[in-house]
N, C-alpha and C. Protein backbone atom coordinates (compact mmCIF):
# COMPACT_ATOMS: atom_id res chain seq x y z
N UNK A 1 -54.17 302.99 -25.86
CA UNK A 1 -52.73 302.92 -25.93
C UNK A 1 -52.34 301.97 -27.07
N UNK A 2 -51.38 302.42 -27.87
CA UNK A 2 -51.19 301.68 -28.60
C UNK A 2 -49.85 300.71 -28.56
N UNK A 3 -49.72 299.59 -29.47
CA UNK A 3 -48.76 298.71 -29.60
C UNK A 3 -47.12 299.24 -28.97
N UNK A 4 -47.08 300.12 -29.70
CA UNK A 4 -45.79 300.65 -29.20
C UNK A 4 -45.47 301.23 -28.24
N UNK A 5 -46.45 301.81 -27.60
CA UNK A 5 -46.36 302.44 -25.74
C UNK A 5 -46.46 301.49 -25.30
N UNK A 6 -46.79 300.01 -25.09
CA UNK A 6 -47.02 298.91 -24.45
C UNK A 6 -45.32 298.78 -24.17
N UNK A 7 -44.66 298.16 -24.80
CA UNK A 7 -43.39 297.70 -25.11
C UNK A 7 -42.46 298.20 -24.52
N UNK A 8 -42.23 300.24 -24.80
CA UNK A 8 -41.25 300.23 -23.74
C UNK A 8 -41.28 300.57 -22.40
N UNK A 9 -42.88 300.68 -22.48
CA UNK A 9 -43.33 300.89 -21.13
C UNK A 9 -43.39 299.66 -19.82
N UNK A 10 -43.14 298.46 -20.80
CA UNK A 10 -43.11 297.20 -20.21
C UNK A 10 -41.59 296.43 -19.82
N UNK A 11 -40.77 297.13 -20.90
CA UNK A 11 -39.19 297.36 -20.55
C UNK A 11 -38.55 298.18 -19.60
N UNK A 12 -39.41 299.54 -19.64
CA UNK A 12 -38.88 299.97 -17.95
C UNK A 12 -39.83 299.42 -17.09
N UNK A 13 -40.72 298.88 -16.85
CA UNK A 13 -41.37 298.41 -15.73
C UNK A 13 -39.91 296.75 -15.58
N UNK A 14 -39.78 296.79 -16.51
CA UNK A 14 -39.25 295.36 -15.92
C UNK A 14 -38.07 295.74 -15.59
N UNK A 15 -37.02 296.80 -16.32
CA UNK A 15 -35.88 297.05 -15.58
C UNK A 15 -35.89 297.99 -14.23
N UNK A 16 -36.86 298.35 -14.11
CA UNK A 16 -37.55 299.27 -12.30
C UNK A 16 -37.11 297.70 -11.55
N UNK A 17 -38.06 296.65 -11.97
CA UNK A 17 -38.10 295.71 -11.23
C UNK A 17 -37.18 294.95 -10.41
N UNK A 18 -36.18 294.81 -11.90
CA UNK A 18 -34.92 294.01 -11.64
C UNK A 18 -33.98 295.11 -10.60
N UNK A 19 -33.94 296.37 -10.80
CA UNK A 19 -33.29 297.44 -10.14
C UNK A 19 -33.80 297.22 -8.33
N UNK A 20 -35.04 297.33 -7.94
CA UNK A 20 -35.79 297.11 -6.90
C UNK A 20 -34.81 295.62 -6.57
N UNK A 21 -35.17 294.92 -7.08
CA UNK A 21 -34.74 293.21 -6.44
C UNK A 21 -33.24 293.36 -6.30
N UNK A 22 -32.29 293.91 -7.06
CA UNK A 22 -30.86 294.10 -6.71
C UNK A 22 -30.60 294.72 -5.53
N UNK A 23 -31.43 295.72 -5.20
CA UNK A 23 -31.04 296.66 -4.13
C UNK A 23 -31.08 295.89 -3.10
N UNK A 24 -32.07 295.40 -3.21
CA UNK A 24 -32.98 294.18 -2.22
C UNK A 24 -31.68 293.07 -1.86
N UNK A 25 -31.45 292.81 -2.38
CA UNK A 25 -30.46 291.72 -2.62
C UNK A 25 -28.71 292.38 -1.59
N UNK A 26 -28.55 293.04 -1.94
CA UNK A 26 -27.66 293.78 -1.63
C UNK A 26 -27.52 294.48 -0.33
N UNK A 27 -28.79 294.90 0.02
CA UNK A 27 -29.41 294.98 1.50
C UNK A 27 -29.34 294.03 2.88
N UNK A 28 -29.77 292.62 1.92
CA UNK A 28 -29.89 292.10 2.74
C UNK A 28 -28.35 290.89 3.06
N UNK A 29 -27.44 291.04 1.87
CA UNK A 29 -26.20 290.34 1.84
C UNK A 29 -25.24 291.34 1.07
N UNK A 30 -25.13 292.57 1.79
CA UNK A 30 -23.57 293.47 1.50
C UNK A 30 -22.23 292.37 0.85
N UNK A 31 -21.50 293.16 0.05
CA UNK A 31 -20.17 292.29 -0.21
C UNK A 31 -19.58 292.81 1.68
N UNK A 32 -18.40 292.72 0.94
CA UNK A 32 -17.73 291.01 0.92
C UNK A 32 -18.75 289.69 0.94
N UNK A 33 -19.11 289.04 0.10
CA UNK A 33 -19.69 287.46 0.40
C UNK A 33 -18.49 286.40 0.64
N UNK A 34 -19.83 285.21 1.76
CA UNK A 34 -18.90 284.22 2.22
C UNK A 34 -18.14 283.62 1.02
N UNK A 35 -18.27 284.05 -0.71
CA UNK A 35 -17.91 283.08 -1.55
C UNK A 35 -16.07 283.95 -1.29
N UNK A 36 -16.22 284.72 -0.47
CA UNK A 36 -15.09 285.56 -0.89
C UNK A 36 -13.68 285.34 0.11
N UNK A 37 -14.34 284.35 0.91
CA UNK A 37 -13.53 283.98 2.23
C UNK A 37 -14.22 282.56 2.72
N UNK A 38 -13.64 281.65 1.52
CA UNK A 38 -13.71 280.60 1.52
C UNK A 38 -13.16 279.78 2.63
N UNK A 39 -13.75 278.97 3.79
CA UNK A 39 -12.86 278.14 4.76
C UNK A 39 -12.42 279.12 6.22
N UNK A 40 -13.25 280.62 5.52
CA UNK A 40 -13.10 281.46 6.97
C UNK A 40 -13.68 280.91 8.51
N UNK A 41 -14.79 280.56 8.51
CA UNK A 41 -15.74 279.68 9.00
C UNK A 41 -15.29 278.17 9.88
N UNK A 42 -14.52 277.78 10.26
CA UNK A 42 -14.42 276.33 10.72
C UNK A 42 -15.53 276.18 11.62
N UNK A 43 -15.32 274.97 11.67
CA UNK A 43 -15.87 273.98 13.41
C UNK A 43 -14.73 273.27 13.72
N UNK A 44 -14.73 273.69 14.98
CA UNK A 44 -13.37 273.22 15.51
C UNK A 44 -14.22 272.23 16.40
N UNK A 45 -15.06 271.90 16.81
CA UNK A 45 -15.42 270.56 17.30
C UNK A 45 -17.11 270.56 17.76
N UNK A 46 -17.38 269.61 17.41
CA UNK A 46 -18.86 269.18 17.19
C UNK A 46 -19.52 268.04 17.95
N UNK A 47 -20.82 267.21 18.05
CA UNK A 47 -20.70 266.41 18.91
C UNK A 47 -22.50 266.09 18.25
N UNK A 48 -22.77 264.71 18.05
CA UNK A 48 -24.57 264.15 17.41
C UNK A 48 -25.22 264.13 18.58
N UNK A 49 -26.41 264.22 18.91
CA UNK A 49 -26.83 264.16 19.96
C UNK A 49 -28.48 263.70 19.45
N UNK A 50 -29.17 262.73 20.02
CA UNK A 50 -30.12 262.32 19.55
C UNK A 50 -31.48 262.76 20.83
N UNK A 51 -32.95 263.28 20.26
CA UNK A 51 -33.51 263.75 21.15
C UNK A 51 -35.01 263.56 20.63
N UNK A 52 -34.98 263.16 21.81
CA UNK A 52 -36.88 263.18 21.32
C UNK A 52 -37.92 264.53 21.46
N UNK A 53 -38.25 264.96 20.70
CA UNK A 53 -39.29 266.20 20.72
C UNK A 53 -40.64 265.85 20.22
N UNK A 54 -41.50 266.59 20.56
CA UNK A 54 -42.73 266.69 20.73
C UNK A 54 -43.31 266.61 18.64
N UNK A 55 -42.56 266.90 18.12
CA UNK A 55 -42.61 266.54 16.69
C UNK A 55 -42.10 264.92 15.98
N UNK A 56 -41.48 264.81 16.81
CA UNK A 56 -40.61 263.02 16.66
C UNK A 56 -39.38 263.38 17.24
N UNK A 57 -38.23 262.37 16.67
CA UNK A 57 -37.06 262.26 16.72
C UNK A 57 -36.19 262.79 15.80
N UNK A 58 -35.34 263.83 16.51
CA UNK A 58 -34.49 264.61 16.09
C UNK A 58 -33.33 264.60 16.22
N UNK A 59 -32.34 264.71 15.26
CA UNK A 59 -31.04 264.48 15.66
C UNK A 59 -30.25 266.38 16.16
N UNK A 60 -29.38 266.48 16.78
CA UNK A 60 -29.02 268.03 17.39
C UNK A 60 -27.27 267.89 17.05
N UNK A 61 -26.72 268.74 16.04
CA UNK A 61 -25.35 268.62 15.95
C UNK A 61 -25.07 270.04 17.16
N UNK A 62 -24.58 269.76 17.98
CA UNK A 62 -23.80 271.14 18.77
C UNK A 62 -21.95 271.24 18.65
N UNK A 63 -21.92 272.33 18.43
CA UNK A 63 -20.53 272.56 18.06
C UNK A 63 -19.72 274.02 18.71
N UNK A 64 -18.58 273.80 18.53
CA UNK A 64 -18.13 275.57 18.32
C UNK A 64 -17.35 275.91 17.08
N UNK A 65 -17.96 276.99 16.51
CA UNK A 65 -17.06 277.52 15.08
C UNK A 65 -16.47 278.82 15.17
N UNK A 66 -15.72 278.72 14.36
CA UNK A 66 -14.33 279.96 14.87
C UNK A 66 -14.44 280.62 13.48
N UNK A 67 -14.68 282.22 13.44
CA UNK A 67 -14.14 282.80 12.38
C UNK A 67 -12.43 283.23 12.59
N UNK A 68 -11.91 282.99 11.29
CA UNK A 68 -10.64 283.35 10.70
C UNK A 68 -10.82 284.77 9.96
N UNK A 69 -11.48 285.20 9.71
CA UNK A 69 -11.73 286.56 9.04
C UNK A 69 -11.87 288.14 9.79
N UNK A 70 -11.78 288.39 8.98
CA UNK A 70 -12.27 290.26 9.36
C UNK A 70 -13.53 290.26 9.57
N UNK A 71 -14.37 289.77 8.70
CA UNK A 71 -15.71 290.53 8.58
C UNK A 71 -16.92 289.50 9.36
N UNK A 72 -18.00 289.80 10.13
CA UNK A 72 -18.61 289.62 11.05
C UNK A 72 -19.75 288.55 10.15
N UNK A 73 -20.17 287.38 10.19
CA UNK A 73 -20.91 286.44 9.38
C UNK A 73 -21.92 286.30 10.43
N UNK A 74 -23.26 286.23 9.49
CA UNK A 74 -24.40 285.52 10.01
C UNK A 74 -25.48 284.71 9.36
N UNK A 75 -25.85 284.02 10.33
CA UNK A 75 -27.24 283.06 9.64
C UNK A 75 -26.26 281.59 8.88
N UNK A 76 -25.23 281.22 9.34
CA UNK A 76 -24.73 280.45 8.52
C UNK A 76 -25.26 279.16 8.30
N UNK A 77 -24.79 278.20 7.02
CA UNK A 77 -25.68 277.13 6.76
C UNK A 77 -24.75 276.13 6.61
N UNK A 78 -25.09 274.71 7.67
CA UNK A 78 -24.59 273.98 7.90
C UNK A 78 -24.64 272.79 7.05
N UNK A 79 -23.92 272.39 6.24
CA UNK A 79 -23.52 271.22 5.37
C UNK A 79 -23.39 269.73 6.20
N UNK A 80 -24.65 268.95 6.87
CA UNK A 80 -24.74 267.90 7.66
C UNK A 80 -24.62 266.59 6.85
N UNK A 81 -23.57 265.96 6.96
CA UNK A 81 -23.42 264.14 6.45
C UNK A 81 -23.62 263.48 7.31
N UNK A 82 -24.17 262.21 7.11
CA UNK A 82 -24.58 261.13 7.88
C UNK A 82 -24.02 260.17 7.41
N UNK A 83 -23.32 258.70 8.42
CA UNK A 83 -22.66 257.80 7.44
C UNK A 83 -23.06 256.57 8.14
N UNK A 84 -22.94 255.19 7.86
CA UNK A 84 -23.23 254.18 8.47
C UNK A 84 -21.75 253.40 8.62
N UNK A 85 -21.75 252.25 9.08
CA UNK A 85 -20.11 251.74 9.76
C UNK A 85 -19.53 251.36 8.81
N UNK A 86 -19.76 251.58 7.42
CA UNK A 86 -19.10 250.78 6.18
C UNK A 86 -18.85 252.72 5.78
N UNK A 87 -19.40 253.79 6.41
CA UNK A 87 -18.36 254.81 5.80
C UNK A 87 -19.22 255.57 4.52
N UNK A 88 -21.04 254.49 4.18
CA UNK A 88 -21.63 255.11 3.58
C UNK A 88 -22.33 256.18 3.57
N UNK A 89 -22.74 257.30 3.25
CA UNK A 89 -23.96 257.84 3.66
C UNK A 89 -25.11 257.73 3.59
N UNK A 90 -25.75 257.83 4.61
CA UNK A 90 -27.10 257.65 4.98
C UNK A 90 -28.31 258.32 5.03
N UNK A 91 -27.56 259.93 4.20
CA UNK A 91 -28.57 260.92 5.24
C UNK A 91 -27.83 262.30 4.41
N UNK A 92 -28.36 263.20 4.44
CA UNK A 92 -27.92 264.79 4.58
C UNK A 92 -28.89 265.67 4.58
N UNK A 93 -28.67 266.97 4.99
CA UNK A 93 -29.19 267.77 5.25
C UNK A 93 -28.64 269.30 5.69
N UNK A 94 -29.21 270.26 5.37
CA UNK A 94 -28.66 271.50 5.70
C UNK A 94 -29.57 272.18 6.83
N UNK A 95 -28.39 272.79 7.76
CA UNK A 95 -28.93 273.16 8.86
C UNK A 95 -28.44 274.60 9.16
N UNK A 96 -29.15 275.18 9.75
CA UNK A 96 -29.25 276.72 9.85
C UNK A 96 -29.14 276.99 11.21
N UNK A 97 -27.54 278.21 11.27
CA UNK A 97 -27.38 278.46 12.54
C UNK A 97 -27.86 279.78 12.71
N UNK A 98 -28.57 280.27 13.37
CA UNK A 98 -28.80 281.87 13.42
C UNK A 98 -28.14 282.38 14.33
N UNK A 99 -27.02 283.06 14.44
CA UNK A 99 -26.18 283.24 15.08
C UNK A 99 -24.96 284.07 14.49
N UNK A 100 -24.25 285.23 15.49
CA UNK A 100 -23.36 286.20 14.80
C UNK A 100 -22.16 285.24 15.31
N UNK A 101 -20.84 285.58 14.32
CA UNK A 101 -19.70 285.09 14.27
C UNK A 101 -19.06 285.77 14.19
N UNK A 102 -18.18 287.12 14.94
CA UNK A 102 -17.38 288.08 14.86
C UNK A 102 -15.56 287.61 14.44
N UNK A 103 -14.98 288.80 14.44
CA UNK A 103 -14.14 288.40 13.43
C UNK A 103 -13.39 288.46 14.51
N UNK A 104 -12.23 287.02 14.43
CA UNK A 104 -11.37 286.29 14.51
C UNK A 104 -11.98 285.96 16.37
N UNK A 105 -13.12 285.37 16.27
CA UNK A 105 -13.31 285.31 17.84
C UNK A 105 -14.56 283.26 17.25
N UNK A 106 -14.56 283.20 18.19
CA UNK A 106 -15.83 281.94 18.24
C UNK A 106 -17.25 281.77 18.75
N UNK A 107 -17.78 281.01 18.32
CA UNK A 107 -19.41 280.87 18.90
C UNK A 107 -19.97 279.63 18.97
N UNK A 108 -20.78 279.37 19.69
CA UNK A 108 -21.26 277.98 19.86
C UNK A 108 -22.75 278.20 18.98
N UNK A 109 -22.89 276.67 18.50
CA UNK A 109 -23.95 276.45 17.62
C UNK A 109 -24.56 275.12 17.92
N UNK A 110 -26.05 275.27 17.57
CA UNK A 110 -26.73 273.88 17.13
C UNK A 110 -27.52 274.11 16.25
N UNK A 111 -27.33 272.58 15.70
CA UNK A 111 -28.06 272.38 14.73
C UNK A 111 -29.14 271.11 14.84
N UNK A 112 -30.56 271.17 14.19
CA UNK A 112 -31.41 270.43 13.97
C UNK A 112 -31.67 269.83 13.16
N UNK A 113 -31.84 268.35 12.77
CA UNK A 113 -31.88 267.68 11.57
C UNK A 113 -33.08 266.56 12.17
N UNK A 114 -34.03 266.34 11.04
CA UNK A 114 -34.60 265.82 10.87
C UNK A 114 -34.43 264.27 10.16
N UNK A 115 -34.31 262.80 10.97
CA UNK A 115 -33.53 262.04 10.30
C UNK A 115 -34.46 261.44 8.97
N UNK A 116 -33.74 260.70 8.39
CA UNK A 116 -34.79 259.93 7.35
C UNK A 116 -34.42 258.63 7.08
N UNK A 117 -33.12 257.88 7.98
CA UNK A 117 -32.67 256.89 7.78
C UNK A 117 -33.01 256.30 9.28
N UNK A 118 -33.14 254.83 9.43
CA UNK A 118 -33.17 253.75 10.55
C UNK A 118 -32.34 254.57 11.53
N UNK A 119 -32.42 255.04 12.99
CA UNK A 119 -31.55 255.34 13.87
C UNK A 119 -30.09 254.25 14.00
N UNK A 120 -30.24 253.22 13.22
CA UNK A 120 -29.15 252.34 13.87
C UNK A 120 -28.11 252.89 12.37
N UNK A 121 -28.48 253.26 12.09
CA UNK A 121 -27.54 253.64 10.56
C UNK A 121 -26.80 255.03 10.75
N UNK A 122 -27.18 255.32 11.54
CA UNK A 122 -26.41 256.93 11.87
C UNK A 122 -25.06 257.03 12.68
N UNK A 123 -24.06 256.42 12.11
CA UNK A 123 -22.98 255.79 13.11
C UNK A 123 -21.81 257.07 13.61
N UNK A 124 -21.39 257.94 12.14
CA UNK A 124 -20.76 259.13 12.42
C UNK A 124 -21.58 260.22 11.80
N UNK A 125 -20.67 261.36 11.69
CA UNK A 125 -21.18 262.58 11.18
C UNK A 125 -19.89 263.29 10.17
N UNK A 126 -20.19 263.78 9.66
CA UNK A 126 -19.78 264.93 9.07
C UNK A 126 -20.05 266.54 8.77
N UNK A 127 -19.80 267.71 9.42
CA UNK A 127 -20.54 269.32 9.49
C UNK A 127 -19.43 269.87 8.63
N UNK A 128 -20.02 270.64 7.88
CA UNK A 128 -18.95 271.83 7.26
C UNK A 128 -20.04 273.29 7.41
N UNK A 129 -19.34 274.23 7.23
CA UNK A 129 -19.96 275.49 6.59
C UNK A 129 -20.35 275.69 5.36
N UNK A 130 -21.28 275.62 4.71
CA UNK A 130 -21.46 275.96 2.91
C UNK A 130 -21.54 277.23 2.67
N UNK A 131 -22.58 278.34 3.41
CA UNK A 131 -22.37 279.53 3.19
C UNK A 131 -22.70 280.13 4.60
N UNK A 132 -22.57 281.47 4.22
CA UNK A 132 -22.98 282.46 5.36
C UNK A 132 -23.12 284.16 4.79
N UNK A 133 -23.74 284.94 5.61
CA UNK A 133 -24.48 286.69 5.47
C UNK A 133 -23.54 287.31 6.02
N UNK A 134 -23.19 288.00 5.32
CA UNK A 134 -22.30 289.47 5.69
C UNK A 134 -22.96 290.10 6.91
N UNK A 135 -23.27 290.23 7.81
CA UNK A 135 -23.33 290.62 9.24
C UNK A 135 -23.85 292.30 8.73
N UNK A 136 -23.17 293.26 8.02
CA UNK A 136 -23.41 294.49 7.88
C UNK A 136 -25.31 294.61 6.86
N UNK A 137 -25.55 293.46 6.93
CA UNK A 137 -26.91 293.82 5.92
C UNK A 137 -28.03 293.85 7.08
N UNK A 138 -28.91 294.87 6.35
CA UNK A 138 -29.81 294.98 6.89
C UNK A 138 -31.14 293.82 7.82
N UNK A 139 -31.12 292.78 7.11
CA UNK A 139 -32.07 291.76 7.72
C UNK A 139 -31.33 290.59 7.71
């Protein structure tokens, strides 16, 4: 084979590729995306809960979050702050709810965090939503 069958034979192998990974992509997070319904997502109230497990000490945020939207979200990812009594932070981490959120209804969640600061430094919290899966995708 020569020089020049290499080349564009290596240009459609790579645009097959990129074609394959889009589909892929698309499969597994249909539009509408959460970027598209910003603040759909709340927690309307939350609560730290500290626990000892068989791995160490774990901190457990449990909450309930309310969709505002139409469209059905899952797997969402939890935006966790940690602060100490001066209001600093101490800590963060993202936590993963696996769990469906139907539209305009609520669900209860927890979350697991692994600390990395002194237990006496963990005074409040802070949870948001950062993102979440279109519910209609395949995995």
């Amino acid at each position: 084979m020569t020089f020049t069958h290499v080349i564009p034979m290596l240009a459609v192998w790579v645009g097959f590729t990129l074609a394959i990974f889009s589909l892929i992509g698309r499969t597994q997070n249909p539009k509408p995306y959460y970027s598209e319904f910003p603040e759909s997502l709340k927690i309307i109230g939350s609560r730290m809960n500290w626990a000892q497990t068989r791995d160490g000490l774990r901190i457990f945020i449990a909450g309930v979050l309310t969709n505002a939207s139409p469209i059905t979200w899952r797997s969402a990812e939890f935006d966790c702050r940690f602060f100490n009594t001066n209001g600093v932070m101490v800590d963060a981490d993202t936590g993963y709810g696996h769990l469906d959120v139907c539209p305009f209804d609520e669900s209860a969640f927890r979350v697991s965090i692994i600390p990395t600061a002194p237990t006496n430094e963990y005074v409040s919290f802070k949870i948001s939503v950062g993102n979440a899966r279109n519910a209609k995708g395949l995995f």
